[in-house]
N, C-alpha and C. Protein backbone atom coordinates (compact mmCIF):
# COMPACT_ATOMS: atom_id res chain seq x y z
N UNK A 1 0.82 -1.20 0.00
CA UNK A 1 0.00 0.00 0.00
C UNK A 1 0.86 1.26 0.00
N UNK A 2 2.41 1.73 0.91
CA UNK A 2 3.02 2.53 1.18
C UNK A 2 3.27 3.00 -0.50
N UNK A 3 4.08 2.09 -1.20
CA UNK A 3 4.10 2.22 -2.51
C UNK A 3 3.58 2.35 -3.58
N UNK A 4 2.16 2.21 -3.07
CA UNK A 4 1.26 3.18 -4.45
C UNK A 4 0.84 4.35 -3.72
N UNK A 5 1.39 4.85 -2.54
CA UNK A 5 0.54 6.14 -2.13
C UNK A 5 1.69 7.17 -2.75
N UNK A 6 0.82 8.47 -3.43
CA UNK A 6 1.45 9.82 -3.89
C UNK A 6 2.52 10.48 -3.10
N UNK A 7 3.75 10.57 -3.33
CA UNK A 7 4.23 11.70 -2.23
C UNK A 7 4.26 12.38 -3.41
N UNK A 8 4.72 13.65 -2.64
CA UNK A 8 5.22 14.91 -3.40
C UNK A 8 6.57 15.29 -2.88
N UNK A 9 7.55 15.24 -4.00
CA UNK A 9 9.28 15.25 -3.36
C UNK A 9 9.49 16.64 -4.60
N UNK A 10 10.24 17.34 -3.32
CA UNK A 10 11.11 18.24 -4.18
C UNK A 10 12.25 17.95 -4.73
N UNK A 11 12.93 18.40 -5.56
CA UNK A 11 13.86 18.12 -5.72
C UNK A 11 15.79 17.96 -5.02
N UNK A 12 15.14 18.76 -4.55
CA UNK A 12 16.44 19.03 -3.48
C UNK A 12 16.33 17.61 -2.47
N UNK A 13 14.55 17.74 -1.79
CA UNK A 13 14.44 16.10 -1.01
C UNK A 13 15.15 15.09 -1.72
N UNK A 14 14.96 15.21 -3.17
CA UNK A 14 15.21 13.51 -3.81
C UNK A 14 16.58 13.31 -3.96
N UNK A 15 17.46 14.80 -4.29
CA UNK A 15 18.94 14.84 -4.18
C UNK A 15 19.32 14.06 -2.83
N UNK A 16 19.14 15.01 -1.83
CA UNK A 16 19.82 14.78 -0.40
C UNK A 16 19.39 13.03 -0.11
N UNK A 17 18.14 12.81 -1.01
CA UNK A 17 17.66 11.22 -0.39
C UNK A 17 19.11 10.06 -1.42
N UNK A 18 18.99 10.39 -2.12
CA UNK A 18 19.65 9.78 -3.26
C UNK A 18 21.04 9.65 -2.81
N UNK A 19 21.82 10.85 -2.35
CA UNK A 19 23.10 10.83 -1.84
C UNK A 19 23.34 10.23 -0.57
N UNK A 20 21.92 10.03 0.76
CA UNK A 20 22.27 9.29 1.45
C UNK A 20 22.16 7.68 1.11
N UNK A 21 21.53 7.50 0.41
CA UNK A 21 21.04 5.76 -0.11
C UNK A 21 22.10 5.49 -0.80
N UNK A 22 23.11 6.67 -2.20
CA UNK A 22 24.69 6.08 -2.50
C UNK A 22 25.22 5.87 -1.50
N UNK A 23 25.32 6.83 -0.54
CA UNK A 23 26.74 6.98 0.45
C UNK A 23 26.78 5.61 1.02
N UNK A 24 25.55 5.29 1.66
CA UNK A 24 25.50 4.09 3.06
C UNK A 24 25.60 2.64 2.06
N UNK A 25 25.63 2.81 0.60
CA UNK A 25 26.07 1.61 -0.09
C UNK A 25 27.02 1.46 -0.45
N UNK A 26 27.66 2.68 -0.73
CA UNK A 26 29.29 2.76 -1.07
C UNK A 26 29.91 2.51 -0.36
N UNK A 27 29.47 2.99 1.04
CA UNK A 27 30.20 2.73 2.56
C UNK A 27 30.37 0.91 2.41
N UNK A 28 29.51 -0.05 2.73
CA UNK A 28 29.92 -1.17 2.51
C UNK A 28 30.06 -1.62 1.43
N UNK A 29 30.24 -1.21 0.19
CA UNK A 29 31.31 -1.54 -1.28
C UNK A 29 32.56 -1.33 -0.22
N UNK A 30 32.82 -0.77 -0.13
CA UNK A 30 34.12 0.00 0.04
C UNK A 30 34.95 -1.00 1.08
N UNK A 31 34.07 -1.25 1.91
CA UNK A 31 34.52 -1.93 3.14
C UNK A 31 34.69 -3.69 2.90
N UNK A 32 34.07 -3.99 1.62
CA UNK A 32 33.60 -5.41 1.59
C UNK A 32 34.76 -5.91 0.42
N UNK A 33 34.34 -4.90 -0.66
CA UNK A 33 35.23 -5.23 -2.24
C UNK A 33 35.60 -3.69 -2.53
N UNK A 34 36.84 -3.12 -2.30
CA UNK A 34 36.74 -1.92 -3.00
C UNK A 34 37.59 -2.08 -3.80
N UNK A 35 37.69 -2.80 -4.38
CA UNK A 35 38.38 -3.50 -6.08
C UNK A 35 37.64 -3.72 -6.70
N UNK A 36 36.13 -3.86 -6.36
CA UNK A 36 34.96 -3.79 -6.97
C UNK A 36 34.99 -5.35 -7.95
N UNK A 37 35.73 -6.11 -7.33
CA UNK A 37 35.86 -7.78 -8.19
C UNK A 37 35.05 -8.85 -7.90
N UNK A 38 33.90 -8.36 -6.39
CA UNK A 38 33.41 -9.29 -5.95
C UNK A 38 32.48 -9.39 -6.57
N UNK A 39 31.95 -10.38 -8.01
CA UNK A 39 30.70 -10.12 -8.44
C UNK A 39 29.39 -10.92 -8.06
N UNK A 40 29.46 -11.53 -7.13
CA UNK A 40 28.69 -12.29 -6.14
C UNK A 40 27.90 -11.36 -4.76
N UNK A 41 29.26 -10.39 -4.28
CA UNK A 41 28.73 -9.49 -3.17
C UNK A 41 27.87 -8.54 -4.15
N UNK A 42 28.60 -7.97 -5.85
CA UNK A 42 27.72 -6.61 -6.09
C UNK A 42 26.44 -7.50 -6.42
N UNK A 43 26.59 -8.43 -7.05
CA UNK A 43 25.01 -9.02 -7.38
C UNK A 43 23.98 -8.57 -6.32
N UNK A 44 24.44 -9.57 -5.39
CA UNK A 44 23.45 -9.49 -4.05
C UNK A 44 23.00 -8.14 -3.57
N UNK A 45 23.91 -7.20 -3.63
CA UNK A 45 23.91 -5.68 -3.09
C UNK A 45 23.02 -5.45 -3.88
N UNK A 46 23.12 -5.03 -5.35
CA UNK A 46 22.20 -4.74 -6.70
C UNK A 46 21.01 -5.17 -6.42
N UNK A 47 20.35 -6.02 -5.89
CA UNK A 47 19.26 -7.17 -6.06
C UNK A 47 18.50 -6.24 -4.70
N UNK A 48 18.97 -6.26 -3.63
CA UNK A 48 18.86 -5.41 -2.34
C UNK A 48 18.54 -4.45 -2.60
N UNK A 49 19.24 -3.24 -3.37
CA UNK A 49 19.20 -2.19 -3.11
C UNK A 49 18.54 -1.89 -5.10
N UNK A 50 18.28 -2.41 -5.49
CA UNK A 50 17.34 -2.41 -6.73
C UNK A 50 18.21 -1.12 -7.18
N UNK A 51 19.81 -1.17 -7.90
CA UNK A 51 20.31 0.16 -8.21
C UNK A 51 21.44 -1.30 -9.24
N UNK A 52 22.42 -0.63 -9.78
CA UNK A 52 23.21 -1.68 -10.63
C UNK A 52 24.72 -0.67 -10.73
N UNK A 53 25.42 -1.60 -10.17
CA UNK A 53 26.69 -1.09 -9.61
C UNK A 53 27.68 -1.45 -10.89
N UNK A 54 28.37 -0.24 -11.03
CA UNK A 54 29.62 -0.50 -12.03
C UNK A 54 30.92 -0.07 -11.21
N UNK A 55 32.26 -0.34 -12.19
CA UNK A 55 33.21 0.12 -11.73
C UNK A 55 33.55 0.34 -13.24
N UNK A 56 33.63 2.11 -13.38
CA UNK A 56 33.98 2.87 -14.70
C UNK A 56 35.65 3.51 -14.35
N UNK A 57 35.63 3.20 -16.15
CA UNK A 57 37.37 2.92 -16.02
C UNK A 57 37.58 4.28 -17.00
N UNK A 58 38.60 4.95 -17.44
CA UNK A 58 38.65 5.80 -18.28
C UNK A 58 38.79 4.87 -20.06
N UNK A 59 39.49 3.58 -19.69
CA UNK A 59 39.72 2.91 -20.87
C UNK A 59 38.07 2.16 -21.53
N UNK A 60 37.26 1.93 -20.42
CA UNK A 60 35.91 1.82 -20.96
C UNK A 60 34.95 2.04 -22.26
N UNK A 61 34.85 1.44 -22.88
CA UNK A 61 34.09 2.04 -24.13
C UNK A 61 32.57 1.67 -24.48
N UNK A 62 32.21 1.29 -23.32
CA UNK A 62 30.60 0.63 -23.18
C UNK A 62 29.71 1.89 -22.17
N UNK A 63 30.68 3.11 -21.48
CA UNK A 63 30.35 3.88 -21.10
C UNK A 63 29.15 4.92 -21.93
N UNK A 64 28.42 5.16 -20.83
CA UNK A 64 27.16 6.26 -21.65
C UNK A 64 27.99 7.93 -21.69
N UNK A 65 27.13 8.44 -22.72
CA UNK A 65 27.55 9.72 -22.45
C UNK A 65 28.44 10.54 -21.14
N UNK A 66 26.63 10.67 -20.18
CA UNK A 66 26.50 11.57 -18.82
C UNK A 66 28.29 10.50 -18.49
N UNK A 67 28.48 9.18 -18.40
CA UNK A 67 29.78 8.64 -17.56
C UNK A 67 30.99 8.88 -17.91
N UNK A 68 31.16 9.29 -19.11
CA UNK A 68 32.56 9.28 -20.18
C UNK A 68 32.70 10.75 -19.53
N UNK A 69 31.78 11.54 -19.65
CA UNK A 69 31.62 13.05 -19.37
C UNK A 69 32.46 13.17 -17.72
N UNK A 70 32.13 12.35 -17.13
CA UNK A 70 32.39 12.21 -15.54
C UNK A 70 33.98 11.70 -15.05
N UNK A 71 34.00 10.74 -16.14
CA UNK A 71 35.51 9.99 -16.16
C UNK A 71 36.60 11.25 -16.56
N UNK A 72 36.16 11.80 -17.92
CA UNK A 72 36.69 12.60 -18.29
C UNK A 72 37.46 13.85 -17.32
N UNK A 73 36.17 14.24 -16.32
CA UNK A 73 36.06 15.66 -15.30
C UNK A 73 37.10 14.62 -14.22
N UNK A 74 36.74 13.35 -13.78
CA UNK A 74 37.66 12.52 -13.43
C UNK A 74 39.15 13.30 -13.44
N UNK A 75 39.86 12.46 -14.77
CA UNK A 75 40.92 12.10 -15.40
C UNK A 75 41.73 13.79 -15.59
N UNK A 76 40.92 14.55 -15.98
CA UNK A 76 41.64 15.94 -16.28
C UNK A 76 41.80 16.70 -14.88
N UNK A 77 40.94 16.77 -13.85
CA UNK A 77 41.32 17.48 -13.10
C UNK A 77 42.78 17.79 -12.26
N UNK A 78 43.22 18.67 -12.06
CA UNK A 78 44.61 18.76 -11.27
C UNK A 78 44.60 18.67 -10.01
N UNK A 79 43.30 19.15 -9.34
CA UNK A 79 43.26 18.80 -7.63
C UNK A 79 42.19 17.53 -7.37
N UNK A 80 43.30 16.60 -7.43
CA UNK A 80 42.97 15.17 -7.19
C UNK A 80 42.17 15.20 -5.74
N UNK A 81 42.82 15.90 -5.10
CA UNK A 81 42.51 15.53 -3.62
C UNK A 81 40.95 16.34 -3.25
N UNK A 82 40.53 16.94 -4.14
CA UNK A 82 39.13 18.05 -3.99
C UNK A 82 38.37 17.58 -4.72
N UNK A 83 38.44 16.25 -5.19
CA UNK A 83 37.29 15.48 -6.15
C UNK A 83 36.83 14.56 -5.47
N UNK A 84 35.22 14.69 -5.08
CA UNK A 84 34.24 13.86 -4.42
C UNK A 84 33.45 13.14 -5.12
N UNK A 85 32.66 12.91 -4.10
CA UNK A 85 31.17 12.12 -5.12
C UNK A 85 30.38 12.83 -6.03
N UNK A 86 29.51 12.50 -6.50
CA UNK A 86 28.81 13.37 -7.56
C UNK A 86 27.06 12.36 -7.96
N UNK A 87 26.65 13.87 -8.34
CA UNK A 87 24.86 12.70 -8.44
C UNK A 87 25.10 13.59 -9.65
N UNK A 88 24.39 12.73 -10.85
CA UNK A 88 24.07 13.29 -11.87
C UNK A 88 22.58 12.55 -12.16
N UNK A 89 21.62 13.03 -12.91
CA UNK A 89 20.25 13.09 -13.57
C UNK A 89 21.03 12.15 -14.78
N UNK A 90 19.75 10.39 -15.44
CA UNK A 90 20.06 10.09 -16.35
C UNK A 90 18.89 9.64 -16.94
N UNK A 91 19.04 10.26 -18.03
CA UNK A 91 17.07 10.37 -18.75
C UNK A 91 16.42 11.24 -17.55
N UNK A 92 14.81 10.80 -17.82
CA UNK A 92 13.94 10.80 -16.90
C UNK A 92 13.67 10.26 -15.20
N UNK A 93 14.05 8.74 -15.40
CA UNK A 93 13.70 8.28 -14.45
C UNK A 93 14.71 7.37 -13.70
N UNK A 94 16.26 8.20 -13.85
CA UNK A 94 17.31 7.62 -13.09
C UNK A 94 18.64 8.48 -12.79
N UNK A 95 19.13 7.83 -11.95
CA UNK A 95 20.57 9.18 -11.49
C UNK A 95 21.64 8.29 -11.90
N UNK A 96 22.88 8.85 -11.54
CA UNK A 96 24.40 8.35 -11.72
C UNK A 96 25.00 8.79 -10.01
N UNK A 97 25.16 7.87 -9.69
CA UNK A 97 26.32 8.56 -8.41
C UNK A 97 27.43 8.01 -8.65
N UNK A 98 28.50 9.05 -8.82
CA UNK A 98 29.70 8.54 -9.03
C UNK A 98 30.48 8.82 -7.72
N UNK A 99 31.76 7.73 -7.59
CA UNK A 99 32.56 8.20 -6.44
C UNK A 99 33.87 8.24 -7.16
N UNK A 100 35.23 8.83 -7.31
CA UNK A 100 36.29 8.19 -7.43
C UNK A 100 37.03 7.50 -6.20
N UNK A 101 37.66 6.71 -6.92
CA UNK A 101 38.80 5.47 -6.40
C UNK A 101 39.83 5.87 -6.60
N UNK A 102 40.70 6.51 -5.75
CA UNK A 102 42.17 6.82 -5.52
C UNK A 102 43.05 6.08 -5.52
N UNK A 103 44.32 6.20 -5.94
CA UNK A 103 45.24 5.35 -5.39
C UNK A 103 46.61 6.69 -4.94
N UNK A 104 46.89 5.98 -3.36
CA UNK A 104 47.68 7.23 -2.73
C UNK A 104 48.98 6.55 -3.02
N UNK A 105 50.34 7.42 -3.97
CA UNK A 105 51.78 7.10 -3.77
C UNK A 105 52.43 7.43 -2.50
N UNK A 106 53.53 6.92 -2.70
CA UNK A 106 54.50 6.84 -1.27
C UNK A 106 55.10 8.25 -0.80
N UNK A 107 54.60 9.22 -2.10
CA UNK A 107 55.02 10.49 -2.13
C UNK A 107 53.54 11.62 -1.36
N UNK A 108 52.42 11.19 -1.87
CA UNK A 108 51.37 11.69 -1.32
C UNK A 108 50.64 12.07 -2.29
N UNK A 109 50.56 11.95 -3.22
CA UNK A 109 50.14 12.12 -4.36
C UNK A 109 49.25 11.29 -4.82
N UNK A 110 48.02 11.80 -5.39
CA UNK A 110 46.85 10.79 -5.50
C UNK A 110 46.67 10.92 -7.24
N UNK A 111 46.05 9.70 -7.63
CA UNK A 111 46.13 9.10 -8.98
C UNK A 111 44.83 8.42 -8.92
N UNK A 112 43.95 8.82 -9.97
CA UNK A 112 42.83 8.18 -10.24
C UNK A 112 42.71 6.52 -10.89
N UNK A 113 42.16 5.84 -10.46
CA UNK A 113 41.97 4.79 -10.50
C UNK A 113 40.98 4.10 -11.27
N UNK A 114 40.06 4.62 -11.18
CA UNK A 114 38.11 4.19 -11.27
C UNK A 114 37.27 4.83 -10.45
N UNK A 115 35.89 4.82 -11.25
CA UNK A 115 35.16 5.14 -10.17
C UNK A 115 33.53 4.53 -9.89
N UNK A 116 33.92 4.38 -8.87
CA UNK A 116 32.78 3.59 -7.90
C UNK A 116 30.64 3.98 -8.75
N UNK A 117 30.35 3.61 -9.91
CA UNK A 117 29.09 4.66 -10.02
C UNK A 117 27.79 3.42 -9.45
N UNK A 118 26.46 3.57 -9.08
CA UNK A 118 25.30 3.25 -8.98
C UNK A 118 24.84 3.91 -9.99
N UNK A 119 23.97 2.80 -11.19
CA UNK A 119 23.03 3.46 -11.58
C UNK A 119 21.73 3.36 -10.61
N UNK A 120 20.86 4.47 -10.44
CA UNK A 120 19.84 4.35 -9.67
C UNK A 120 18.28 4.99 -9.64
N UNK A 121 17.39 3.64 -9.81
CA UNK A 121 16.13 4.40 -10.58
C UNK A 121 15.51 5.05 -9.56
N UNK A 122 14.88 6.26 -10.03
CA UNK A 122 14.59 7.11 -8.49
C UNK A 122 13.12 6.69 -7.79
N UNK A 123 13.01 5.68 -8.60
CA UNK A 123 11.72 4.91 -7.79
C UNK A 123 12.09 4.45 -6.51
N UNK A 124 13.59 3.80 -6.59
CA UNK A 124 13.99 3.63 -5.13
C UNK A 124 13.83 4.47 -4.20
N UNK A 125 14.49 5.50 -5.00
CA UNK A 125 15.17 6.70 -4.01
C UNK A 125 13.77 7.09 -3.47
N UNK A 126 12.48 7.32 -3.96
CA UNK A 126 11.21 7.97 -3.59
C UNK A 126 10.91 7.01 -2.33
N UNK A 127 11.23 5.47 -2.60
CA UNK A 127 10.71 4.35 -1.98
C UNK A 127 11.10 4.77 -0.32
N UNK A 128 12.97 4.99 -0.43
CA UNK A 128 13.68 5.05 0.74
C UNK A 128 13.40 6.40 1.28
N UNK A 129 12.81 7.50 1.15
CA UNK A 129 12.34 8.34 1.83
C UNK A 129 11.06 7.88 2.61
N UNK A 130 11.61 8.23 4.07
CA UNK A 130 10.25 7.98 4.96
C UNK A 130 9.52 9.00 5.71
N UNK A 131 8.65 9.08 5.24
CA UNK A 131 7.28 10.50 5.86
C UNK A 131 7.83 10.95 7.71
């Protein structure tokens, strides 16, 4: 019943909802596989959390637009260390949360790796907001 009743979400609600439902999944990616190789744990996670987990590479060529665009902002930036997560809008009825994946040298210097994205239909995201 909860799920056929109307809410009304602003947009800003569905942002802030969306970024907590990536964060607290990334949090255990991160903690479980953050090589992102376990494809047994992302299955199960995916299936759970009704979202479909990649690990986007810059060498990728199965990438969509909005991700190449992201890899790209990725890969060029010079302050490695000031690049966070990110929600992007895809179509109508889905987001992108991207994270990057660092790798820190012995010098201190950080080097992009991959990055962590959920695709995620915002039916969830409406779902996981609670009145």
């Amino acid at each position: 019943m909860e799920s056929k009743s109307l809410k009304k979400i602003s947009d800003a609600e569905l942002t802030e909802a969306a970024l907590t439902y990536s964060r607290s999944l990334t949090k255990i990616i991160e903690k479980r596989d953050k090589s992102l190789t376990n494809r047994r744990l992302l299955d199960s996670l995916e299936k759970s959390y009704g979202v479909q987990i990649l690990s986007m590479q810059p060498s990728d060529s199965l990438l969509r637009g909005v991700e190449r665009k992201i890899i790209e902002a990725y890969t060029s930036g010079s302050d490695l260390a000031g690049i966070g997560d990110n929600l992007q809008k895809m179509g109508q009825d889905s987001l992108l949360y991207t994270k990057p994946l660092m790798i820190e040298h012995p010098d201190g210097s950080l080097e992009f790796q991959k990055a962590l994205a959920l695709r995620i239909p915002k039916k969830m995201i409406i779902l996981s907001i609670k009145e």
